[in-house]
N, C-alpha and C. Protein backbone atom coordinates (compact mmCIF):
# COMPACT_ATOMS: atom_id res chain seq x y z
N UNK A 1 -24.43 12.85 35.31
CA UNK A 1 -23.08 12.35 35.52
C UNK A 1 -23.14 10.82 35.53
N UNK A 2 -22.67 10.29 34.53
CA UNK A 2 -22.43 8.88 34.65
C UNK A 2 -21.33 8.48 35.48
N UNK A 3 -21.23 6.77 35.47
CA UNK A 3 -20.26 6.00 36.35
C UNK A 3 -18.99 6.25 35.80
N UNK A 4 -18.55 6.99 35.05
CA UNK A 4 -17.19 6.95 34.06
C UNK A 4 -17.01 8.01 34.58
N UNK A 5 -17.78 8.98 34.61
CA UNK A 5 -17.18 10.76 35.36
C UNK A 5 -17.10 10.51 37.16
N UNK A 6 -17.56 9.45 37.80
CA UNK A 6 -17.45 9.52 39.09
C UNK A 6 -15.92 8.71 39.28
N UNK A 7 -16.13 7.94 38.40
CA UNK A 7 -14.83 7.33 38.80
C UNK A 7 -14.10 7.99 38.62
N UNK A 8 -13.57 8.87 37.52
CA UNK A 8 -13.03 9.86 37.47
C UNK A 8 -12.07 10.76 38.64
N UNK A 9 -13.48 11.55 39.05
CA UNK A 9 -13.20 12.03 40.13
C UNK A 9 -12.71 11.71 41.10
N UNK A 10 -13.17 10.22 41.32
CA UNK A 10 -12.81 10.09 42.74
C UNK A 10 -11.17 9.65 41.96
N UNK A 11 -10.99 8.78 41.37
CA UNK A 11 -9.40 8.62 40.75
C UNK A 11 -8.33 9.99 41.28
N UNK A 12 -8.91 11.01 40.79
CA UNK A 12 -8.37 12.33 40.92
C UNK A 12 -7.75 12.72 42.27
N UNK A 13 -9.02 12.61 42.99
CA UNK A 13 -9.23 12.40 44.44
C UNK A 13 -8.18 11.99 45.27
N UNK A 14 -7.69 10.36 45.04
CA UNK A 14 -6.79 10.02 45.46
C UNK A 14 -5.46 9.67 44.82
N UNK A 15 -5.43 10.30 43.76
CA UNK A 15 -4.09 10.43 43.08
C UNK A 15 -3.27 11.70 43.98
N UNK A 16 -4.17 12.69 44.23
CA UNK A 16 -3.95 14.28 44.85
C UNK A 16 -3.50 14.01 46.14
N UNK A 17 -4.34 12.94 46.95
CA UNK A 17 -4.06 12.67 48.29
C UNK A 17 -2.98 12.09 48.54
N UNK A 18 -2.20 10.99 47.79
CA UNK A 18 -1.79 10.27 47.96
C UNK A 18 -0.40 11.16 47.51
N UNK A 19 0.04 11.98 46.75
CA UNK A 19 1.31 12.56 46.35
C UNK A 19 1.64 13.77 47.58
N UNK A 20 0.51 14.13 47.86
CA UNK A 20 0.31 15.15 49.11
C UNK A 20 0.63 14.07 50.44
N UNK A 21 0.12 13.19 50.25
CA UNK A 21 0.83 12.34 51.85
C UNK A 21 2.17 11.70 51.37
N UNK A 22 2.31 11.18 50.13
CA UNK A 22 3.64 10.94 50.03
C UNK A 22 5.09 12.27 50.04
N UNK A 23 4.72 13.37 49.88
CA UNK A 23 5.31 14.94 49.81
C UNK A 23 5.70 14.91 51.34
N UNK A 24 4.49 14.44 52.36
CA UNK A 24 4.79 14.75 53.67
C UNK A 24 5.50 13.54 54.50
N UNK A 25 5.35 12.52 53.55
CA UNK A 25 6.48 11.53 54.11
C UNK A 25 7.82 12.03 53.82
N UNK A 26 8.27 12.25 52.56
CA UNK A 26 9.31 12.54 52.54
C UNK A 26 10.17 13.88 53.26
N UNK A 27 8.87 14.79 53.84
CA UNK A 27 9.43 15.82 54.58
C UNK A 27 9.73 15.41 56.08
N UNK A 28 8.90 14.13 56.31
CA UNK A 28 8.94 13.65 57.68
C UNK A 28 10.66 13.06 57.62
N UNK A 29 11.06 12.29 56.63
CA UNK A 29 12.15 11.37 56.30
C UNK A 29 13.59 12.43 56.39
N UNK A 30 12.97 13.81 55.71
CA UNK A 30 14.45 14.43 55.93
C UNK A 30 14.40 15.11 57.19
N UNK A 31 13.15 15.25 58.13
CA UNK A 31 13.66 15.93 59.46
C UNK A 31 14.41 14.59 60.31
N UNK A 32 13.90 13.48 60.03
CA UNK A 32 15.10 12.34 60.95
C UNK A 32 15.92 12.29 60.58
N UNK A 33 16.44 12.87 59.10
CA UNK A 33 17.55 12.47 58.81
C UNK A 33 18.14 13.40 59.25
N UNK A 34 17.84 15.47 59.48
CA UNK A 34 18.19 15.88 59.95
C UNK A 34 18.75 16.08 61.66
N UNK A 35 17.99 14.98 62.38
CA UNK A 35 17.81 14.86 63.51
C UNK A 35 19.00 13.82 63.69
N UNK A 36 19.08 13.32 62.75
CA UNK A 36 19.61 11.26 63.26
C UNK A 36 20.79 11.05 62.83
N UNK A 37 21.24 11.70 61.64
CA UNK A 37 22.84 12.00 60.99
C UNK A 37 23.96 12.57 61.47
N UNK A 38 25.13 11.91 61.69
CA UNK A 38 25.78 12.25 62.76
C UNK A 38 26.75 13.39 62.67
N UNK A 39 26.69 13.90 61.20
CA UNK A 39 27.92 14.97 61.10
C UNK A 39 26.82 16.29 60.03
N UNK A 40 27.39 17.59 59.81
CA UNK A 40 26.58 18.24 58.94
C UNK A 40 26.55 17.63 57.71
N UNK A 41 27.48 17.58 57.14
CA UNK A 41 26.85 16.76 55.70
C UNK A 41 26.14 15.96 54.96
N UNK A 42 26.07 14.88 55.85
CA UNK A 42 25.38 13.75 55.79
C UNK A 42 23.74 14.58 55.80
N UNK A 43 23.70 15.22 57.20
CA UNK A 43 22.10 16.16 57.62
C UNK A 43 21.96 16.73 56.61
N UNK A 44 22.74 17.53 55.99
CA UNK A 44 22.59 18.59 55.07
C UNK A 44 21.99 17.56 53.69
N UNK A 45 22.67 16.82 53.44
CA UNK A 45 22.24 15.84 52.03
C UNK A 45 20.85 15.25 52.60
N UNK A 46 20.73 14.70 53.66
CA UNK A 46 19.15 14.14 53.61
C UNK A 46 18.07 15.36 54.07
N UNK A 47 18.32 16.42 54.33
CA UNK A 47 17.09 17.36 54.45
C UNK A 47 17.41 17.66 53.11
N UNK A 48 18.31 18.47 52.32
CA UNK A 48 17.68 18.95 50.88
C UNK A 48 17.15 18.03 50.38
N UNK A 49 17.70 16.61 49.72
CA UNK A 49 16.96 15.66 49.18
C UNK A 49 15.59 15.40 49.46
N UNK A 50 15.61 15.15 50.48
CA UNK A 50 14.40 14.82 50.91
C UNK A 50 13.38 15.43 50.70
N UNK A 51 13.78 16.86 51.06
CA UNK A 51 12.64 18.08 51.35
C UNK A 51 12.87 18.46 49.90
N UNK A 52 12.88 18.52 49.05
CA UNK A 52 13.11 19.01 47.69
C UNK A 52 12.13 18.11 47.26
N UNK A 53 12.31 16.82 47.23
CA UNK A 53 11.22 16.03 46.89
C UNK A 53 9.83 16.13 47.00
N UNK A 54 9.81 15.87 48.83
CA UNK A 54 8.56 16.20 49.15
C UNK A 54 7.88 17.72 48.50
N UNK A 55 8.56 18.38 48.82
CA UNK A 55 8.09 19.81 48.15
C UNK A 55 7.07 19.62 46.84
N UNK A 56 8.11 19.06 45.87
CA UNK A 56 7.53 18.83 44.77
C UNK A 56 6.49 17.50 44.41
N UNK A 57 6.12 16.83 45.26
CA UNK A 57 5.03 15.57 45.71
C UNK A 57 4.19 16.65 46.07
N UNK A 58 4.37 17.41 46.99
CA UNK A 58 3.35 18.34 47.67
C UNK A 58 2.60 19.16 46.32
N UNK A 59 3.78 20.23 46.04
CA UNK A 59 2.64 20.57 44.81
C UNK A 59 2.60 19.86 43.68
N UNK A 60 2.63 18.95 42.97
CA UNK A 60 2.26 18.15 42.23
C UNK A 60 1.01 17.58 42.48
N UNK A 61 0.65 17.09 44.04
CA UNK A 61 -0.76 17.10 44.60
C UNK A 61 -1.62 17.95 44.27
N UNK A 62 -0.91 19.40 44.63
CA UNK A 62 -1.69 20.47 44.87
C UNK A 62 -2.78 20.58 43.48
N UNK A 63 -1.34 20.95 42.43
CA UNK A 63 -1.68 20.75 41.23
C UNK A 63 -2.99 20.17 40.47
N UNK A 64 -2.56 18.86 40.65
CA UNK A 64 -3.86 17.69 40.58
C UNK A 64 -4.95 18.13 40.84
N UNK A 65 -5.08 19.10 41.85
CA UNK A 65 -6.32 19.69 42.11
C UNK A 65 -7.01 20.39 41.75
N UNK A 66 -6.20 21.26 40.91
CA UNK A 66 -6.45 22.95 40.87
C UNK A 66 -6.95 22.89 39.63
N UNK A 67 -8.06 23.57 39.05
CA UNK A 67 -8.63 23.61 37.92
C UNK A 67 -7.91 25.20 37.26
N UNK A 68 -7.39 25.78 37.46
CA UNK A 68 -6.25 27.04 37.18
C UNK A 68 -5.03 26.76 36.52
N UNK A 69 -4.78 27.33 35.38
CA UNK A 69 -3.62 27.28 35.14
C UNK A 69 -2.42 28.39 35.89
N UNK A 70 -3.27 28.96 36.26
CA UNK A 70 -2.14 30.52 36.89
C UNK A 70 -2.36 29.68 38.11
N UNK A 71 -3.00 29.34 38.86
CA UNK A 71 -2.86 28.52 40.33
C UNK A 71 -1.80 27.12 39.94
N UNK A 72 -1.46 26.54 38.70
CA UNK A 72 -0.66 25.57 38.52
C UNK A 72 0.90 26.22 38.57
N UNK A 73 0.85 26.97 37.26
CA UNK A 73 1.77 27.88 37.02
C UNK A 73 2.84 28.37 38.14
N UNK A 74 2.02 29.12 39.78
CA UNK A 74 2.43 29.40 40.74
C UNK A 74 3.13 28.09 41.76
N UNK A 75 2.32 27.29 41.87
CA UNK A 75 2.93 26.20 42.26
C UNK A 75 4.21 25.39 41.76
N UNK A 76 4.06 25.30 40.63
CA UNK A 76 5.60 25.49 39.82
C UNK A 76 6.80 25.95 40.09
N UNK A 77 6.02 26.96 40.21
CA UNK A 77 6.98 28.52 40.21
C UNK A 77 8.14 28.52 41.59
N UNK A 78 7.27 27.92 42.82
CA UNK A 78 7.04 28.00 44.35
C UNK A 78 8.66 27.13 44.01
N UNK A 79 7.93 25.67 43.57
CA UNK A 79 8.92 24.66 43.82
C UNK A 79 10.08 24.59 43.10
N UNK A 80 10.21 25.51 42.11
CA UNK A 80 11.63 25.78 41.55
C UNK A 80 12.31 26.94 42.35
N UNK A 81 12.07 28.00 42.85
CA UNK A 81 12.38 28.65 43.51
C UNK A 81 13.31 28.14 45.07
N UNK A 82 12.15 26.98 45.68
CA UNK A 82 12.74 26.73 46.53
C UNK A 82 13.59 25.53 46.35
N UNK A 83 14.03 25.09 45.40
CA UNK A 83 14.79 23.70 44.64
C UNK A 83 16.52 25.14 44.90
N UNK A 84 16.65 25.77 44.03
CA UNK A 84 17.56 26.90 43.76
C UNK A 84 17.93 27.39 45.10
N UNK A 85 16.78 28.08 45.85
CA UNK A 85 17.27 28.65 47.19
C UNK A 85 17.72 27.06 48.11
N UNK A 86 17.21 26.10 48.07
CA UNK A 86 17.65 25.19 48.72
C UNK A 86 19.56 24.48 48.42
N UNK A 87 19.11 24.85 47.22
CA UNK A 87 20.42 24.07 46.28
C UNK A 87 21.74 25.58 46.95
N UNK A 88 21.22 26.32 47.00
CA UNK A 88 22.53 27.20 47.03
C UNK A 88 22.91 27.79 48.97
N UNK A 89 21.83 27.42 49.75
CA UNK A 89 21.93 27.55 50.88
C UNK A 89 22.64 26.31 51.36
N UNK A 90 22.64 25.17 50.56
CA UNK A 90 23.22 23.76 51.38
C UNK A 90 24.75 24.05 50.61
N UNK A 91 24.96 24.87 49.27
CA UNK A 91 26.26 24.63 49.19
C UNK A 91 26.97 25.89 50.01
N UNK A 92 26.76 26.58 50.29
CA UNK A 92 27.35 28.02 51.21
C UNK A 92 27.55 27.29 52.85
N UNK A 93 26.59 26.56 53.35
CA UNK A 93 26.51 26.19 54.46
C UNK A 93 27.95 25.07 54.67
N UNK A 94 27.87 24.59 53.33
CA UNK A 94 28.87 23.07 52.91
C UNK A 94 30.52 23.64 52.92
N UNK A 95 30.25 25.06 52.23
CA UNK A 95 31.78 25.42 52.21
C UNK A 95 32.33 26.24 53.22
N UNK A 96 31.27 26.59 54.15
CA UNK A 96 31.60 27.73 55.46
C UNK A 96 32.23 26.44 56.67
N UNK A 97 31.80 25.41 56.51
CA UNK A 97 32.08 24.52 57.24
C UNK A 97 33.48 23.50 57.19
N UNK A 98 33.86 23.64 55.27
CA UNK A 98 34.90 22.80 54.96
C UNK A 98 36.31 24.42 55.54
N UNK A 99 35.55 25.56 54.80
CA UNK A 99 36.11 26.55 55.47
C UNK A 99 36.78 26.70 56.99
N UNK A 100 36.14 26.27 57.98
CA UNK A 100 36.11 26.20 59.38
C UNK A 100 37.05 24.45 59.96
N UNK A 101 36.49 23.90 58.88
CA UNK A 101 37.48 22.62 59.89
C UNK A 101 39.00 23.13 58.94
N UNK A 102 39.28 23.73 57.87
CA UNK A 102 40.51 23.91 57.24
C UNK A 102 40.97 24.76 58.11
N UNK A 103 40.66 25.78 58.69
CA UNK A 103 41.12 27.34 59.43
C UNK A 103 41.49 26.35 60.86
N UNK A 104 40.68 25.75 61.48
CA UNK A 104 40.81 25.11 62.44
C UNK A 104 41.74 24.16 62.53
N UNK A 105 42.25 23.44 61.79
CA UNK A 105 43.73 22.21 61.76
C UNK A 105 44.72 23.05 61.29
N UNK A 106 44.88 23.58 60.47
CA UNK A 106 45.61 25.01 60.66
C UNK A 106 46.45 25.59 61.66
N UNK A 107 45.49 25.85 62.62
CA UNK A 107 45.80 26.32 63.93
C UNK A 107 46.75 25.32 64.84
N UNK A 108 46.46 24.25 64.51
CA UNK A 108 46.68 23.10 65.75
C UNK A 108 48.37 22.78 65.13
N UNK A 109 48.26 22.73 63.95
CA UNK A 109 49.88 22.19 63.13
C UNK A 109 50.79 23.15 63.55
């Protein structure tokens, strides 16, 4: 193994690490935002964003790693899945709520 295949590796190394800690920043970023945002919507837009991202930083890391194409493939697979289930749980949550303050002023008029 020459100096051209180590560098290599280690390149690899921290390309993997670094999308995998950046994946978990951004999951850190949408739980404050979930925590710190003062109405649902606002929460609701910075956890999907956020966490959609990170997700896909995460396996994109993973990726980097994996000498498998069916272990790539799955990881893929993971983060489109949960892009879709994410995307359609924040809009149901979005309209049960525009639902609820409409039913609710309603009442009061």
């Amino acid at each position: 193994m020459n100096e051209f295949d180590t560098l290599l590796s280690v390149l690899d190394a921290w390309v993997s690490k670094t999308l995998v800690i950046l994946g978990g920043v951004f999951y850190l970023a949408g739980t404050v935002g979930l925590l710190r945002f003062p109405d649902l919507f606002t929460r609701l837009h910075a956890l999907t964003k956020a966490d959609n991202l990170g997700l896909g930083l995460l396996c994109l890391g993973l990726v980097w790693q994996t000498n498998s194409l069916a272990i790539a493939l799955k990881l893929l697979l993971i983060w489109l899945l949960a892009l879709m289930a994410s995307a359609v749980s924040c809009h149901l949550i979005a309209r049960y709520a525009l639902y609820e303050q409409k039913t609710s002023t309603k009442g009061q008029s």
